[in-house]
C-alpha atoms as a PDB file:
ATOM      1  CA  UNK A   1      -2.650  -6.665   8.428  1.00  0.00           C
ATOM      2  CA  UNK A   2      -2.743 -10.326   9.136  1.00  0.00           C
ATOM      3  CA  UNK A   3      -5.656 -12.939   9.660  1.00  0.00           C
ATOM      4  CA  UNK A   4      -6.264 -12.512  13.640  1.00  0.00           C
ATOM      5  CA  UNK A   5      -5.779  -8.625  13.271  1.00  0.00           C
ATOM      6  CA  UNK A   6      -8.982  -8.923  10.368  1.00  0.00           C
ATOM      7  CA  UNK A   7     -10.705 -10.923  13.050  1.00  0.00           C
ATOM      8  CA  UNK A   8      -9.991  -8.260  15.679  1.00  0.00           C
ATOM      9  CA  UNK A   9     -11.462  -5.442  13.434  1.00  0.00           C
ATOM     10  CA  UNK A  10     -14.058  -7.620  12.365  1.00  0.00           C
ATOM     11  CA  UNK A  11     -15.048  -8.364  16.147  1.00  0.00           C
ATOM     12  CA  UNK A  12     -14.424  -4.709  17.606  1.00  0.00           C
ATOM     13  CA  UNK A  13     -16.418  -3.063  14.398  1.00  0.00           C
ATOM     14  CA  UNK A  14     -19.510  -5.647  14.864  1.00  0.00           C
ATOM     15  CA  UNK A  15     -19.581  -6.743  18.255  1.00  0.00           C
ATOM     16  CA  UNK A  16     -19.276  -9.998  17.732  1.00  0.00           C
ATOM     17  CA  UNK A  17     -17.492 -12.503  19.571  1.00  0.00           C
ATOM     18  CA  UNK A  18     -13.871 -13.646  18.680  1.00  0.00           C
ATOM     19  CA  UNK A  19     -15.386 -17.116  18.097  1.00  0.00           C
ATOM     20  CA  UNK A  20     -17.841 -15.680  15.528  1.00  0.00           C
ATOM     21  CA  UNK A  21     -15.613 -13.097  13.856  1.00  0.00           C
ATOM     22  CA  UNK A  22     -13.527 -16.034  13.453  1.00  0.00           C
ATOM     23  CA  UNK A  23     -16.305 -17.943  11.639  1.00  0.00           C
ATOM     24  CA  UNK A  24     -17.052 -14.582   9.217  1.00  0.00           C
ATOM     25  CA  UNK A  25     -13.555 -14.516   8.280  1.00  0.00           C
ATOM     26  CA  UNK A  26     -12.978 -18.751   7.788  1.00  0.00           C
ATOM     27  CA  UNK A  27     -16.325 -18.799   5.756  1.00  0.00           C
ATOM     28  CA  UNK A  28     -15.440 -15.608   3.713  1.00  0.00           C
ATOM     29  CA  UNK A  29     -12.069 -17.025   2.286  1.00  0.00           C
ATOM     30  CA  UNK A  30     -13.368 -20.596   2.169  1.00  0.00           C
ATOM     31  CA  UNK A  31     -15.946 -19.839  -0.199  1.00  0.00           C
ATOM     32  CA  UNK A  32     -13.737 -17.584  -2.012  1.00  0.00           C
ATOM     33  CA  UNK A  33     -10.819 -20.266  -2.461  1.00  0.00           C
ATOM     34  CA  UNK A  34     -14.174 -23.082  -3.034  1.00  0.00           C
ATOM     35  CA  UNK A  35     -14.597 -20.580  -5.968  1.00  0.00           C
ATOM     36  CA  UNK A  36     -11.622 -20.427  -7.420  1.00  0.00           C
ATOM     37  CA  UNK A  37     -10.872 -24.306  -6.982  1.00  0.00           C
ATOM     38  CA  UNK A  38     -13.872 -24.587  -9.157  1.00  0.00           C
ATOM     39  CA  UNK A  39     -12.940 -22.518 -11.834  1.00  0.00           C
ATOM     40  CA  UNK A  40     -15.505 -19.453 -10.599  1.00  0.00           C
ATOM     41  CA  UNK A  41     -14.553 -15.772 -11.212  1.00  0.00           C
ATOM     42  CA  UNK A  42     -14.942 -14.088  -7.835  1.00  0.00           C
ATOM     43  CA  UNK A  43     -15.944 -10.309  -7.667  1.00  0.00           C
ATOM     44  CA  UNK A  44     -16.077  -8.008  -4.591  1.00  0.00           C
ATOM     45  CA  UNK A  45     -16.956  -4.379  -6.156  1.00  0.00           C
ATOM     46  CA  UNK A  46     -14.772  -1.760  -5.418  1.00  0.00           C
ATOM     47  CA  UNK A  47     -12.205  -4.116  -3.578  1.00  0.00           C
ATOM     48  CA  UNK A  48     -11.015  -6.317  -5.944  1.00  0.00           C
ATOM     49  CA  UNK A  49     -11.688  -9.842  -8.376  1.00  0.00           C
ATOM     50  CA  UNK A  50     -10.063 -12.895  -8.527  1.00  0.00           C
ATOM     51  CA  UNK A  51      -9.923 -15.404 -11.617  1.00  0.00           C
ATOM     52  CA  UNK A  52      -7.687 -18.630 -12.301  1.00  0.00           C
ATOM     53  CA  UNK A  53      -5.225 -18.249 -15.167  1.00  0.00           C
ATOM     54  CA  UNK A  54      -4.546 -21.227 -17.082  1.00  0.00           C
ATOM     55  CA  UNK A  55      -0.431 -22.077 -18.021  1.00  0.00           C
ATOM     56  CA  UNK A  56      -0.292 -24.620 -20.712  1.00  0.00           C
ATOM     57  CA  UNK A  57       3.080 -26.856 -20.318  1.00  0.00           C
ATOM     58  CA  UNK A  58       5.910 -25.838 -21.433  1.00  0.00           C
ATOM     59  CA  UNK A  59       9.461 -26.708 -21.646  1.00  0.00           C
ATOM     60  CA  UNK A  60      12.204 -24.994 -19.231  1.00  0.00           C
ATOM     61  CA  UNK A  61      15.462 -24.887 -18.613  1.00  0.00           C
ATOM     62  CA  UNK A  62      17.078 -25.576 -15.375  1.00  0.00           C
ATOM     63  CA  UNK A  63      19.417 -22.217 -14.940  1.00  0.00           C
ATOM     64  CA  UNK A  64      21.714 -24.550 -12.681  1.00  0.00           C
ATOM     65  CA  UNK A  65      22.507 -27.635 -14.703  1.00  0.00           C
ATOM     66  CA  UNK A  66      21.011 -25.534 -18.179  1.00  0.00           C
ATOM     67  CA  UNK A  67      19.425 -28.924 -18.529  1.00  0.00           C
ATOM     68  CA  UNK A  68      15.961 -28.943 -20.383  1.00  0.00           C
ATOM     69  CA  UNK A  69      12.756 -29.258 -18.266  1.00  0.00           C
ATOM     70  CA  UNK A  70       9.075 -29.840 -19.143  1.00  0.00           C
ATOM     71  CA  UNK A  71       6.904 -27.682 -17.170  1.00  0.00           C
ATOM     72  CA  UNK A  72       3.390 -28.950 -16.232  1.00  0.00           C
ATOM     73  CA  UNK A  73       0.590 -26.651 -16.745  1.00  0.00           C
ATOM     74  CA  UNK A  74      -1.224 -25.106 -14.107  1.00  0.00           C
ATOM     75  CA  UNK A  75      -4.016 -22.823 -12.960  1.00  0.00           C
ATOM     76  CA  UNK A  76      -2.689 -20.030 -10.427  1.00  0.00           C
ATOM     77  CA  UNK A  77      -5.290 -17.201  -8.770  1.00  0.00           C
ATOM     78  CA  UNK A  78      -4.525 -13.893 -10.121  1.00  0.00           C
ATOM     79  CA  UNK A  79      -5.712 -10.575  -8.395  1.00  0.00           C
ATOM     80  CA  UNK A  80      -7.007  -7.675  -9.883  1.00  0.00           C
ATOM     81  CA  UNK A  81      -7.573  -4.723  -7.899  1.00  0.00           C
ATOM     82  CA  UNK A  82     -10.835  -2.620  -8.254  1.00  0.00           C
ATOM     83  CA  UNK A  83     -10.811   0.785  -9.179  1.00  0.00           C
ATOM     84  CA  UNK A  84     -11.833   2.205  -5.737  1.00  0.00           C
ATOM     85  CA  UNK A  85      -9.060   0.135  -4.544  1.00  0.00           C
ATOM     86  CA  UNK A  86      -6.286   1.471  -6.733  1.00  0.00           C
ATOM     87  CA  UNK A  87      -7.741   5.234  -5.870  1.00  0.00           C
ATOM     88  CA  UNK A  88      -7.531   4.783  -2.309  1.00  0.00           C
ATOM     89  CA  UNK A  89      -4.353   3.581  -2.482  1.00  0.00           C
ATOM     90  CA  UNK A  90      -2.798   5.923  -4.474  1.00  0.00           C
ATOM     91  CA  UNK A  91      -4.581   8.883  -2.684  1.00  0.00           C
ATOM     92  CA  UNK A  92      -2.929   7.290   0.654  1.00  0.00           C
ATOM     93  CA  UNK A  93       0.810   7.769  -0.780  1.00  0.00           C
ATOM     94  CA  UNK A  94      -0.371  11.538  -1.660  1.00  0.00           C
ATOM     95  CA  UNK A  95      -1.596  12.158   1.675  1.00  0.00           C
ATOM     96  CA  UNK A  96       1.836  11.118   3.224  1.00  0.00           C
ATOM     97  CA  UNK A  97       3.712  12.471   1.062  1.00  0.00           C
END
């Protein structure tokens, strides 16, 4: 599933307008990545979280020249799936199995 086919369910399921499941779905993830951009730990029970990981630097090595690199640190979003989630999931590769 991509963005526009979310918007589609979103519209169909609701009744909204394209225009304003459009708006749902641009809000949702804004405020989600605002979140994360701050720092926030984001929860949605059931479906999932998301927190930022912190990377100190560190020092690399280029594999094609072997020649030594420093790495900057960085904060990447990691996702954790909830436990309803992971169930539903794994009962969907049962079920077609």
């Amino acid at each position: 599933m991509n963005k526009l086919q979310l918007i589609e369910a979103i519209r169909t399921e609701a009744g909204l307008t394209k225009t304003e499941a459009q708006q749902v779905i641009q809000t949702f993830f804004d405020e989600i990545s605002d979140a994360l951009a701050k720092g926030d730990r984001v929860e949605i029970r059931g479906l999932c979280s998301f927190k930022v990981k912190h990377y100190p630097p560190y020092t690399g090595r280029n594999p094609r020249s072997g020649e030594k690199v420093t790495v900057p640190e960085k904060r990447l979003p990691f996702f954790k799936p909830g436990l309803e989630l992971k169930e539903r999931v794994d009962g969907a590769d049962s079920a077609d199995g």
